[in-house]
Protein backbone atom coordinates (compact mmCIF):
# COMPACT_ATOMS: atom_id res chain seq x y z
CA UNK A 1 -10.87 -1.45 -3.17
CA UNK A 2 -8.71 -3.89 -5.19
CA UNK A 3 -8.77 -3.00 -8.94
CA UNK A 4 -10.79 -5.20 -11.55
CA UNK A 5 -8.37 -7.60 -13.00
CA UNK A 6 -8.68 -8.05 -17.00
CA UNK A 7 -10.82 -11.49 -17.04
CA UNK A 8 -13.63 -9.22 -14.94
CA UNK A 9 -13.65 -6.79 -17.76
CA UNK A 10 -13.81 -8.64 -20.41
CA UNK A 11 -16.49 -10.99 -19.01
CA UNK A 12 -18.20 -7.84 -17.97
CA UNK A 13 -18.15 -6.04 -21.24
CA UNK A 14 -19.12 -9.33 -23.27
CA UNK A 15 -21.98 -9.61 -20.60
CA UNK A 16 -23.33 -6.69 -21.37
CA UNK A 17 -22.90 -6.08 -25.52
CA UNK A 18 -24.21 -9.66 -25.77
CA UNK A 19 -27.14 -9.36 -23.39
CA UNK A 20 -28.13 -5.82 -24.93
CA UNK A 21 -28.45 -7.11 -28.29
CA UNK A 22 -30.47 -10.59 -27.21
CA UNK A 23 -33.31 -8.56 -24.93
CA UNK A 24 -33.44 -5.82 -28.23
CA UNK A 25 -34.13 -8.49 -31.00
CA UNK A 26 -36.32 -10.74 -28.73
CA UNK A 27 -38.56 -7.64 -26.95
CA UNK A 28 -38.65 -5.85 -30.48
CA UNK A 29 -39.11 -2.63 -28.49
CA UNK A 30 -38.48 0.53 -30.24
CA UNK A 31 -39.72 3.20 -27.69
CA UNK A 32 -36.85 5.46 -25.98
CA UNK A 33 -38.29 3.90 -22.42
CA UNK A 34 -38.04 0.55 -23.24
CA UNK A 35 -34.19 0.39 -24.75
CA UNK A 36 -33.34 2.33 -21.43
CA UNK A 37 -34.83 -0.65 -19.08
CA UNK A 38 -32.70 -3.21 -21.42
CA UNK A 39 -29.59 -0.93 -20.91
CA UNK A 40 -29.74 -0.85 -17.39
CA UNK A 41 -30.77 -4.57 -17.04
CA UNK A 42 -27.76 -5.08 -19.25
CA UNK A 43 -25.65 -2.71 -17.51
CA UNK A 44 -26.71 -4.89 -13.99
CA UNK A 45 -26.09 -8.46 -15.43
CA UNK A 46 -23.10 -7.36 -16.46
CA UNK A 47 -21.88 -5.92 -13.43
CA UNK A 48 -23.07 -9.25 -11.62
CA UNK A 49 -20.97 -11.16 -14.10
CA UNK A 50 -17.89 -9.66 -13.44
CA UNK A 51 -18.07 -9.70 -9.59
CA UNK A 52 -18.46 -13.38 -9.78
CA UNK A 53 -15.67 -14.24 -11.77
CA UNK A 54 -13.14 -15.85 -9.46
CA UNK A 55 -10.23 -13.36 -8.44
CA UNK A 56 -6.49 -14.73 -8.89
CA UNK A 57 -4.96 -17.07 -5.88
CA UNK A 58 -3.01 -14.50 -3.13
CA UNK A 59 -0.19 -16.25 -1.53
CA UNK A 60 -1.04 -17.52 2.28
CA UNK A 61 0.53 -16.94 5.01
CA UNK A 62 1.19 -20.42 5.35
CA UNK A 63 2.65 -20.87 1.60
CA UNK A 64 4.79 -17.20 2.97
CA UNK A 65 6.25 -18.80 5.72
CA UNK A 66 7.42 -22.23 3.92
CA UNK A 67 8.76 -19.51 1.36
CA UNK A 68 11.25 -17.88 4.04
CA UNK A 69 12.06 -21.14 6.23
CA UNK A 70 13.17 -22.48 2.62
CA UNK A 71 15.05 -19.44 2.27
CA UNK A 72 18.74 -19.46 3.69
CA UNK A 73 19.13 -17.43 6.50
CA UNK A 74 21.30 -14.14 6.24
CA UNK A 75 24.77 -14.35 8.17
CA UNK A 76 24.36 -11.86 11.30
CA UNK A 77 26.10 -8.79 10.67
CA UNK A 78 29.57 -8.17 12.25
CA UNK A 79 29.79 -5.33 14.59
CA UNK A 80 33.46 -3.66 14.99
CA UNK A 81 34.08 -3.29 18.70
CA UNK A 82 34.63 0.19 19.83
CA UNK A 83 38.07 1.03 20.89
CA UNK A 84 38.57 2.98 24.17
CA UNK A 85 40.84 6.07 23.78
CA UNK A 86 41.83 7.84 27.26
CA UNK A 87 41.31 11.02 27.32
CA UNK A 88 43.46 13.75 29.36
CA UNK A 89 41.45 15.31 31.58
CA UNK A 90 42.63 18.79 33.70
CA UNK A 91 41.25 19.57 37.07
CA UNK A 92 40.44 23.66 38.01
CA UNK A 93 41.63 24.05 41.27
CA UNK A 94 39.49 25.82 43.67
CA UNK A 95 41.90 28.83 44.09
CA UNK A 96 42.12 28.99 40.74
CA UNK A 97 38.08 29.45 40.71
CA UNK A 98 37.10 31.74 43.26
CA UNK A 99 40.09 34.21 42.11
CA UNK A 100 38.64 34.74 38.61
CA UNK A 101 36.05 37.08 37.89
CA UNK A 102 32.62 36.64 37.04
CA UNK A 103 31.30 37.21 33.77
CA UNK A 104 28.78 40.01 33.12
CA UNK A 105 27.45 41.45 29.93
CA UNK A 106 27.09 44.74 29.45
CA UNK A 107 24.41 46.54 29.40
CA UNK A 108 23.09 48.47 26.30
CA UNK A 109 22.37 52.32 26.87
C-alpha cells in the first residue's frame, strides 16, 4: 500500500477539523451520542477527501524508454583474452604401476 503523500493529509485533516466544527454549531447537539455520530461522519468525509485527491504523475514506461534511448549507450566492456600456458605433463608407465604397492590403512585395535 503506497504511503499517503502530504497534500492527502492535509486535505484530510482540514476535512475533518472543518467539517466537525460546521455539523457541531449547525446541529447544536450537546448529548455524548450525538458529537460521536458528527465525529465519525467527520472522521468518513475526511477519509473520502483524501482518497480523492489526485496522486503525483509516475513516470511511464513509454516516457522510461525515450529516457534510456536518449541516453548514450555504454561502450561494451573489453575482455583480456586468456593466454594458453603448456603444461608438462609425465606419463606412469604401466611397470611402474603394477610394481608399487597398494595402499591400506591400518586398522585400529
Amino acid at each position: 500500500m503506497p504511503r499517503p503523500t502530504a497534500a492527502q493529509l492535509a486535505y484530510g485533516s482540514f476535512t475533518v477539523i472543518f467539517s466537525t466544527l460546521a455539523m457541531l454549531l449547525l446541529s447544536q447537539t450537546s448529548s455524548g451520542l450525538g458529537i460521536a455520530v458528527v465525529a465519525f461522519a467527520a472522521l468518513a468525509l475526511g477519509l473520502l477527501v483524501s482518497l480523492t485527491v489526485p496522486q503525483p504523475k509516475t513516470r511511464t514506461a513509454a516516457a522510461a524508454r525515450a529516457a534510456a534511448e536518449a541516453a548514450p549507450a555504454p561502450a561494451p566492456a573489453v575482455v583480456p583474452q586468456r593466454r594458453r600456458v603448456p603444461v608438462r605433463r609425465e606419463t606412469v608407465s604401466a611397470a611402474a604401476v603394477s610394481s608399487a604397492e597398494p595402499v591400506r590403512e591400518r586398522s585400529t585395535p
